[in-house]
Protein backbone atom coordinates (compact mmCIF):
# COMPACT_ATOMS: atom_id res chain seq x y z
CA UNK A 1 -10.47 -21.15 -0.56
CA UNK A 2 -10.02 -22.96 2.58
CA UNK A 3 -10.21 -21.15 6.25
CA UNK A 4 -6.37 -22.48 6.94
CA UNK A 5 -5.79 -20.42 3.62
CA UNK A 6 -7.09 -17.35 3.77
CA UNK A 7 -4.75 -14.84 2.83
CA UNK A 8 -4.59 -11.98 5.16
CA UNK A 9 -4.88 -7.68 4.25
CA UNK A 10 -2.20 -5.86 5.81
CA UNK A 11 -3.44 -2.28 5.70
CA UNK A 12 -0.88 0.48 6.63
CA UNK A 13 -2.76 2.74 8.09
CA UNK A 14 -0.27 4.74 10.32
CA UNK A 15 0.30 8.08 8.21
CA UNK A 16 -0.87 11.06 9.45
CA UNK A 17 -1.88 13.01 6.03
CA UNK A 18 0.15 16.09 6.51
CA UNK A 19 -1.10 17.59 3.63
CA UNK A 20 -4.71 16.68 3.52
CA UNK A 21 -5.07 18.07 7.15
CA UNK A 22 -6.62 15.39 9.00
CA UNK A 23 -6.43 11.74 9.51
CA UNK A 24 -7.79 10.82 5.83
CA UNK A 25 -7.69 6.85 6.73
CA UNK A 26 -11.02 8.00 8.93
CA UNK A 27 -13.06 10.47 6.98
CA UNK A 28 -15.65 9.29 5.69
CA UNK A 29 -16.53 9.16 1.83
CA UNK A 30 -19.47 6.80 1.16
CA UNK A 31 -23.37 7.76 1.71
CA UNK A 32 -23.60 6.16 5.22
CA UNK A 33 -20.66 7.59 6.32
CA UNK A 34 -18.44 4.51 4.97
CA UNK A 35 -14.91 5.64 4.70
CA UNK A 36 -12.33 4.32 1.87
CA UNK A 37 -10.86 1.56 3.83
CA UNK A 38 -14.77 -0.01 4.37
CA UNK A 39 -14.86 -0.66 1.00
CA UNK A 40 -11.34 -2.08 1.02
CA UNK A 41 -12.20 -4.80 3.38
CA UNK A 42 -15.59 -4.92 1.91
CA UNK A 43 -14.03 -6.37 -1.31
CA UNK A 44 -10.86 -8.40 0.23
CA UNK A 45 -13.74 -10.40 2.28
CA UNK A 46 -15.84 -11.08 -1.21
CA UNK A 47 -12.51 -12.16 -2.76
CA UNK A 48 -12.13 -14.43 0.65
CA UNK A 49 -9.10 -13.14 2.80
CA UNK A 50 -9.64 -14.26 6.16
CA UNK A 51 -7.69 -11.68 8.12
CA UNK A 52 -7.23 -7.85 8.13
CA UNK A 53 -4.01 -6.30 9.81
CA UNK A 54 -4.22 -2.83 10.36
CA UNK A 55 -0.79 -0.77 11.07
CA UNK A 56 -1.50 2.14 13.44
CA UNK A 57 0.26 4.55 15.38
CA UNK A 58 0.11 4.09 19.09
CA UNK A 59 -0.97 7.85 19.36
CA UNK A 60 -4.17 7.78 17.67
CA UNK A 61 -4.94 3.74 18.51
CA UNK A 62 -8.09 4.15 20.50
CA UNK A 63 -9.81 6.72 18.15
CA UNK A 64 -8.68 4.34 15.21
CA UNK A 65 -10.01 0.93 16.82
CA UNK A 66 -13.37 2.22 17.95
CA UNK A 67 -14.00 4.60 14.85
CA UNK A 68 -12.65 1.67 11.89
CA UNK A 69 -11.60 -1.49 13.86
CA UNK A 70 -14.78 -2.02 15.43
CA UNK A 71 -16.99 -1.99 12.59
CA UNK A 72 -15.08 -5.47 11.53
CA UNK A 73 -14.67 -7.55 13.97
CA UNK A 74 -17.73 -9.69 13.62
CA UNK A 75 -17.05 -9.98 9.58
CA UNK A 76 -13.41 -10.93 9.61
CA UNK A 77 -10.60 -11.88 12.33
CA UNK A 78 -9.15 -8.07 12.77
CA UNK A 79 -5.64 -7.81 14.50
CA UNK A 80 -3.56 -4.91 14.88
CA UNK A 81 0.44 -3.76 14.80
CA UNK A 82 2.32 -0.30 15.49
CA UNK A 83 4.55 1.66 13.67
CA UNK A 84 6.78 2.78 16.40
CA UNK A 85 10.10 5.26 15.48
CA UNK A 86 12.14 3.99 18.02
CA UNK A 87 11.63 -0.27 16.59
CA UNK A 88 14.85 -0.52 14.49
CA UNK A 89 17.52 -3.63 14.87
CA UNK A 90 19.82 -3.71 17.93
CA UNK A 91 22.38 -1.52 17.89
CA UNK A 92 20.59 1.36 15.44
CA UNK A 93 19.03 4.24 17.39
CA UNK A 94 16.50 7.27 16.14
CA UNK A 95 18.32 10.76 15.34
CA UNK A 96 17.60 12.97 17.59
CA UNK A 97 15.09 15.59 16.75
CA UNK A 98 14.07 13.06 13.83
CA UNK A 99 10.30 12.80 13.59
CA UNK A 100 9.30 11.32 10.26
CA UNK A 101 8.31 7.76 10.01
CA UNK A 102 10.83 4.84 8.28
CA UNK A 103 8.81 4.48 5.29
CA UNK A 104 6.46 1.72 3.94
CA UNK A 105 8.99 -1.40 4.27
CA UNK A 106 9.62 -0.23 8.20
CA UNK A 107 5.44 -0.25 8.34
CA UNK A 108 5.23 -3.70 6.78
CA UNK A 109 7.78 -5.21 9.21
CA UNK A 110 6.12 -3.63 11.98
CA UNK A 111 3.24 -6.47 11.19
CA UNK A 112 5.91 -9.23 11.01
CA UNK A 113 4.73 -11.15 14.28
CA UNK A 114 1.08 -11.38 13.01
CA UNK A 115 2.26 -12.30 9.30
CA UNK A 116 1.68 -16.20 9.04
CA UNK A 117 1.19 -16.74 5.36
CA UNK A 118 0.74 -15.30 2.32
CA UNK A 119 -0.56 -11.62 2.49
CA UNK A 120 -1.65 -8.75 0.53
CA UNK A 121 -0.72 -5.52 1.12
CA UNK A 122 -2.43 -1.88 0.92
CA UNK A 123 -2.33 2.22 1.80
CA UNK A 124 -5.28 2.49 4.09
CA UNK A 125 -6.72 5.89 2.08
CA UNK A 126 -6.48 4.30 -1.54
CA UNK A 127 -9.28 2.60 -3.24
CA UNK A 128 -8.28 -0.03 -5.35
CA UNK A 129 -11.70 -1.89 -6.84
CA UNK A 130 -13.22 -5.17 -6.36
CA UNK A 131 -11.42 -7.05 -9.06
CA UNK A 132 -8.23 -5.93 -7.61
CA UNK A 133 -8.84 -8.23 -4.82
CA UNK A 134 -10.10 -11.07 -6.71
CA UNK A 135 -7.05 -10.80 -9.21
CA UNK A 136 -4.77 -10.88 -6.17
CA UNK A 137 -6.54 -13.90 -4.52
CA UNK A 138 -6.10 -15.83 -7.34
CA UNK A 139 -2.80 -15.02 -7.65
CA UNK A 140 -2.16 -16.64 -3.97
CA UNK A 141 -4.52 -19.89 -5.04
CA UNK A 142 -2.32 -21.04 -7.97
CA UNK A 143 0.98 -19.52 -7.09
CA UNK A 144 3.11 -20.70 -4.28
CA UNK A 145 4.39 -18.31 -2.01
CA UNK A 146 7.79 -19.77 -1.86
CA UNK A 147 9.16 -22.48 -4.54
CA UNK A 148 12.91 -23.58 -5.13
CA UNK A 149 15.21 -20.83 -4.84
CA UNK A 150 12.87 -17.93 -5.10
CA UNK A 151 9.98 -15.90 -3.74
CA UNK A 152 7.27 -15.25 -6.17
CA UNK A 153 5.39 -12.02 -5.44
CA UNK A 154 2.69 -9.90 -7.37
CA UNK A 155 1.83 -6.35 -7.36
CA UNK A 156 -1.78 -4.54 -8.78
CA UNK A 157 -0.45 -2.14 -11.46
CA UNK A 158 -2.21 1.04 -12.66
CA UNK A 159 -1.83 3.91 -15.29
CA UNK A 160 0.72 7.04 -13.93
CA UNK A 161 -1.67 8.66 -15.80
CA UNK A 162 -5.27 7.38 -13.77
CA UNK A 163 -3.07 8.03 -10.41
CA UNK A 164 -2.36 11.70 -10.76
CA UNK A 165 -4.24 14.58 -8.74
CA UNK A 166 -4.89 17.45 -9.81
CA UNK A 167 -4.48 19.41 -7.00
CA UNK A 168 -0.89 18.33 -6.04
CA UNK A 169 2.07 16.62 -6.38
CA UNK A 170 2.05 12.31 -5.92
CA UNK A 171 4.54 9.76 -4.85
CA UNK A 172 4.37 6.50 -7.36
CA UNK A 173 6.78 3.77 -7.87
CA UNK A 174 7.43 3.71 -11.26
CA UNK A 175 7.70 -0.04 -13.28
CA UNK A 176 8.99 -1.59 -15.82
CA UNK A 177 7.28 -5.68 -16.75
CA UNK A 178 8.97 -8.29 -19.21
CA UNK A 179 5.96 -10.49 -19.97
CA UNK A 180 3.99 -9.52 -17.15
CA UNK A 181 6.91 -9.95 -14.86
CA UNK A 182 8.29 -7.12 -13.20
CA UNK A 183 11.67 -6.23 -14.04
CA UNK A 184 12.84 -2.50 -12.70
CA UNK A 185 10.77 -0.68 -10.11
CA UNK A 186 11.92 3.37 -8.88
CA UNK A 187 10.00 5.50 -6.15
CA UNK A 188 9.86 8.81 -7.61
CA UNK A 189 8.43 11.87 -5.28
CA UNK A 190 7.05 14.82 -5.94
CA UNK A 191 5.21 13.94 -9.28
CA UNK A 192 2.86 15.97 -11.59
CA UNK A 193 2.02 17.60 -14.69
CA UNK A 194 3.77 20.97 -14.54
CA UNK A 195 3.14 24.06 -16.76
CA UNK A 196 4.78 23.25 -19.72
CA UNK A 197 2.57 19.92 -19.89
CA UNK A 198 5.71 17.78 -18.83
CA UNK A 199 5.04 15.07 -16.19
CA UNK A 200 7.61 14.77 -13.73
CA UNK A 201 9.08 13.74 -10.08
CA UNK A 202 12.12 14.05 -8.06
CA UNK A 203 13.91 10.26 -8.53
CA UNK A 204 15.76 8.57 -5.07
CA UNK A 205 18.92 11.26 -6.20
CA UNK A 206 16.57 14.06 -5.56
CA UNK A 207 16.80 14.81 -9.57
CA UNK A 208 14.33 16.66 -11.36
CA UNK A 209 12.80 14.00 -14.44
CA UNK A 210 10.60 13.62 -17.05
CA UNK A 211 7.68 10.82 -16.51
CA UNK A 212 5.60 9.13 -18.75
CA UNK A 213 1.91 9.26 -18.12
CA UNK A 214 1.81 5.93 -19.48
CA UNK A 215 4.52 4.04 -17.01
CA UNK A 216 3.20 1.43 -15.19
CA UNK A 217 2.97 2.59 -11.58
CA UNK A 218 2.81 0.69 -8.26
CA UNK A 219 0.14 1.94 -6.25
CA UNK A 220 0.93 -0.22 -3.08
CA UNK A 221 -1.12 -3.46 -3.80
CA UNK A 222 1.49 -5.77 -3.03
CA UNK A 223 0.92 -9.47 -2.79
CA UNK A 224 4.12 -11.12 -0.44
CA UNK A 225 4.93 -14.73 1.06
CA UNK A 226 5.99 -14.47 5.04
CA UNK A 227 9.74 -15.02 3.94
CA UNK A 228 9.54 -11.57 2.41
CA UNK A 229 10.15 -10.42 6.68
CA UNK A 230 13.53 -11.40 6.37
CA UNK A 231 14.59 -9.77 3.13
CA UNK A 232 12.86 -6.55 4.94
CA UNK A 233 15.08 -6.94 7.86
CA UNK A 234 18.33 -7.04 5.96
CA UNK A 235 17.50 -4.47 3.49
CA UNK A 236 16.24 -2.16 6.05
CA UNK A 237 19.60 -2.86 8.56
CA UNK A 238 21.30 -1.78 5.09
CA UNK A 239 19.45 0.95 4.65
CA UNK A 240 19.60 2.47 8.16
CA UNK A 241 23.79 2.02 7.84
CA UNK A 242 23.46 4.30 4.54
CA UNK A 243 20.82 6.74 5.11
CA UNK A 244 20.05 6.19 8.74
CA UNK A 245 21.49 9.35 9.95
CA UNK A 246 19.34 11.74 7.84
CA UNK A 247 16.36 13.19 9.11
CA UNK A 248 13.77 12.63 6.45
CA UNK A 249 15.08 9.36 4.71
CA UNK A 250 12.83 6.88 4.17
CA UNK A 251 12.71 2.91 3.16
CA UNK A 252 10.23 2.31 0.27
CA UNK A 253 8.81 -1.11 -0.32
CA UNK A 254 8.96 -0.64 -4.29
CA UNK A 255 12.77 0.05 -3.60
CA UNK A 256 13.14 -3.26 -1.72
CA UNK A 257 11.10 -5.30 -4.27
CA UNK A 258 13.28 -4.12 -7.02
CA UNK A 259 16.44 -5.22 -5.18
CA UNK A 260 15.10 -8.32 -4.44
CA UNK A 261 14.21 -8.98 -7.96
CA UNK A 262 17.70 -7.75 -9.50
CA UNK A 263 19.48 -10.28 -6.72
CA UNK A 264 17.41 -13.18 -7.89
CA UNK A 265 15.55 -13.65 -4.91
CA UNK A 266 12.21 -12.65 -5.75
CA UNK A 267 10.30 -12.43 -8.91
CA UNK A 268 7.12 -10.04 -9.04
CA UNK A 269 4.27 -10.43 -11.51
CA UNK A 270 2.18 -7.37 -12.57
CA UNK A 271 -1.39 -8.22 -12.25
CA UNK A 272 -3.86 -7.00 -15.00
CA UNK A 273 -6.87 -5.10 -13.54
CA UNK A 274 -10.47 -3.47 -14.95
CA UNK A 275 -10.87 -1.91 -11.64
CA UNK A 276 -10.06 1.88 -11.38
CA UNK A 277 -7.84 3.10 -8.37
CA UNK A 278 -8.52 6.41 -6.35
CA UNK A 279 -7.07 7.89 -3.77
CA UNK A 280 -7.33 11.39 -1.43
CA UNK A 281 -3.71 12.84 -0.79
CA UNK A 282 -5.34 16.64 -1.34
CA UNK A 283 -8.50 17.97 0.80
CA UNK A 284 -9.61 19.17 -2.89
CA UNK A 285 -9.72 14.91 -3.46
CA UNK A 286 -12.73 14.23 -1.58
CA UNK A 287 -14.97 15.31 -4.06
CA UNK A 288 -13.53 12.80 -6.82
CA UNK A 289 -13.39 10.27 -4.50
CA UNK A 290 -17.19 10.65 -3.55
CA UNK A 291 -18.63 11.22 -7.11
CA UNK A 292 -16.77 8.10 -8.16
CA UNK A 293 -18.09 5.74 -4.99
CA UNK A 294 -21.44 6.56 -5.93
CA UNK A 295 -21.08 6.13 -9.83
CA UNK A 296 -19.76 2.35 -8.58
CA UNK A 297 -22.80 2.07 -6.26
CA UNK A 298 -25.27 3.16 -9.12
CA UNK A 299 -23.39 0.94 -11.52
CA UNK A 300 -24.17 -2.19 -8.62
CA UNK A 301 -20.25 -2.99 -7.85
CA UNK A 302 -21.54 -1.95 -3.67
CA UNK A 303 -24.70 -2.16 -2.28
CA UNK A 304 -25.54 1.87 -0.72
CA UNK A 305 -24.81 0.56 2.67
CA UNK A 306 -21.98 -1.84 2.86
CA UNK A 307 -22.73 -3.21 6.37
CA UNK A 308 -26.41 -3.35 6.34
C-alpha cells in the first residue's frame, strides 16, 4: 500500500465512561501498562494505515495527548479533533441545561476537516483483533471508495452473542446482510440476557424486544469514503429538526448507514473476521479484558511489550 494511500483510523475517543467510573480509553490493560487503544493502533499500523485521528473532548485534551497521543507520534502521523456540544449547523443551538453528547455520527463529523480519504473507524475502549484491520485494509485496496452513483462502505461484524457483558446492559447495532451486503441496520440500547434467559434491548421507540444472540451486530468498525461527511451533515441537520430539542437524543452512525443504504446511496459490506472483539463498558470488565490480552500474547498475536 502506497504512503499517498494509507487509509487513516479515526478513533472516537471522547466518551467519558459514566458507568465504568473513569476515563476507560486511558486505563491501562496490557502487562506494561499498554491500554486497549495501544493495541488498536498497534494492529491498524501492521495492516498499514498511515494516519490515526483521535476524537477528544477539549476538557480532558492535555491528560489525553501526553498520557495516549504521545506514545505515537514517532510510529504514525497522529492528528487530533474535538467533540464540542455547541458545533451543530447554523441556525441549530444546544438546549439549555442539555449535557449529553450528539452521538457517534456528531463525533465522526467532528473529524471532517482532517478526513482526506478513505478511513476506518473505531470506539477508542473496544478491542477488535489484528485481522480486523487487515480485513478492513483490504477492503479499501480493491474497493473504491466512491464509484458511479454510490458509496461503497464496509463494517467488521461480530456475534450479539461474543459482545455481551455480563455485568450490564450493552448498546449494539443490530444487522441484517444479503450476501454479505448489509441490508437493515437498528441501534438497540439497553441490551442483555435477563432472568428468564431472554436477550433483549430497548429499540429507537424506547420498546422493550426480544434479541437474538445470534444477530449480526455492529460493533463500530466502520470502513467510510470522505463523501460519507456530507451524508452526515444532512442526516444530522435532519435529525437535530426531529429530535433536537430533547435532552438525551442522540445520532447513531448505524442509524445513518442504514438510511443511506435504504436511499440507494451507499451500500455496506459485512466483513468476515477470526478475530475476537472485547470491550470494558463495566469496571467488573477489566478482568476479561486482561486475561484475554495475555492469552493473545501467549498465543504470539503481540509481542509482551508492544513498543519495545
Amino acid at each position: 500500500m502506497s504512503t499517498s494511500v494509507k487509509p487513516t483510523l479515526l478513533v472516537l475517543a471522547a466518551g467519558m465512561g459514566s458507568r465504568y467510573g473513569t476515563l476507560k480509553q486511558m486505563d491501562t490493560m496490557g502487562p506494561n501498562e499498554e491500554t486497549v487503544l495501544d493495541y488498536s493502533v498497534f494492529d491498524a499500523i501492521r495492516a498499514g494505515f498511515g494516519t490515526v485521528v483521535f476524537v477528544i473532548r477539549r476538557s480532558f485534551e492535555n491528560e489525553f495527548k501526553e498520557k495516549i497521543g504521545a506514545r505515537f507520534e514517532k510510529k504514525v502521523e497522529v492528528k487530533y479533533s474535538y467533540q464540542d456540544l455547541e458545533d451543530l449547523p447554523e441556525g441549530f443551538t444546544v438546549p439549555e441545561g442539555r449535557t449529553r453528547p450528539w452521538g457517534t455520527a456528531h463525533a465522526i463529523l467532528a473529524a471532517r476537516n482532517e478526513i482526506n480519504g478513505s478511513f476506518a473507524m473505531i470506539n477508542a475502549d473496544d478491542f477488535y483483533g489484528r485481522h480486523s484491520y487487515f480485513q478492513i485494509a483490504k477492503h479499501f485496496e480493491k474497493n473504491p471508495p466512491h464509484l458511479g452513483e454510490i458509496d461503497h462502505y464496509c463494517m467488521v461484524g461480530y456475534k450479539l452473542s461474543n459482545t455481551l457483558s455480563d455485568y450490564g446492559d450493552v448498546n449494539r447495532g443490530l444487522c441484517v446482510a444479503n450476501e454479505l451486503l448489509l441490508s437493515d441496520v437498528e441501534e438497540h440500547e439497553k441490551i442483555q440476557v435477563e432472568e428468564d434467559g431472554v436477550c433483549r434491548g430497548n429499540n429507537l421507540l424506547g420498546e422493550r424486544v426480544a434479541v437474538s444472540v445470534e444477530s449480526i451486530t455492529s460493533m463500530n468498525f466502520w470502513g467510510f469514503s470522505k463523501n460519507i461527511m456530507n451524508h452526515l451533515n444532512d442526516h444530522f441537520v435532519a435529525f437535530l429538526k426531529e429530535r433536537g430539542t430533547e435532552m438525551k437524543s442522540e445520532c447513531y452512525i448505524p442509524t445513518v448507514v442504514d438510511a443511506l443504504i435504504k436511499g440507494g446511496k451507499a451500500d455496506c459490506q459485512v466483513l468476515e473476521t477470526s478475530s475476537s472483539w472485547f470491550g470494558v463498558t463495566c469496571p467488573q470488565d477489566k478482568e476479561m479484558v486482561v486475561k484475554s490480552l495475555n492469552e493473545l500474547i501467549a498465543a504470539g498475536d503481540y509481542p509482551e511489550s508492544l513498543w519495545a
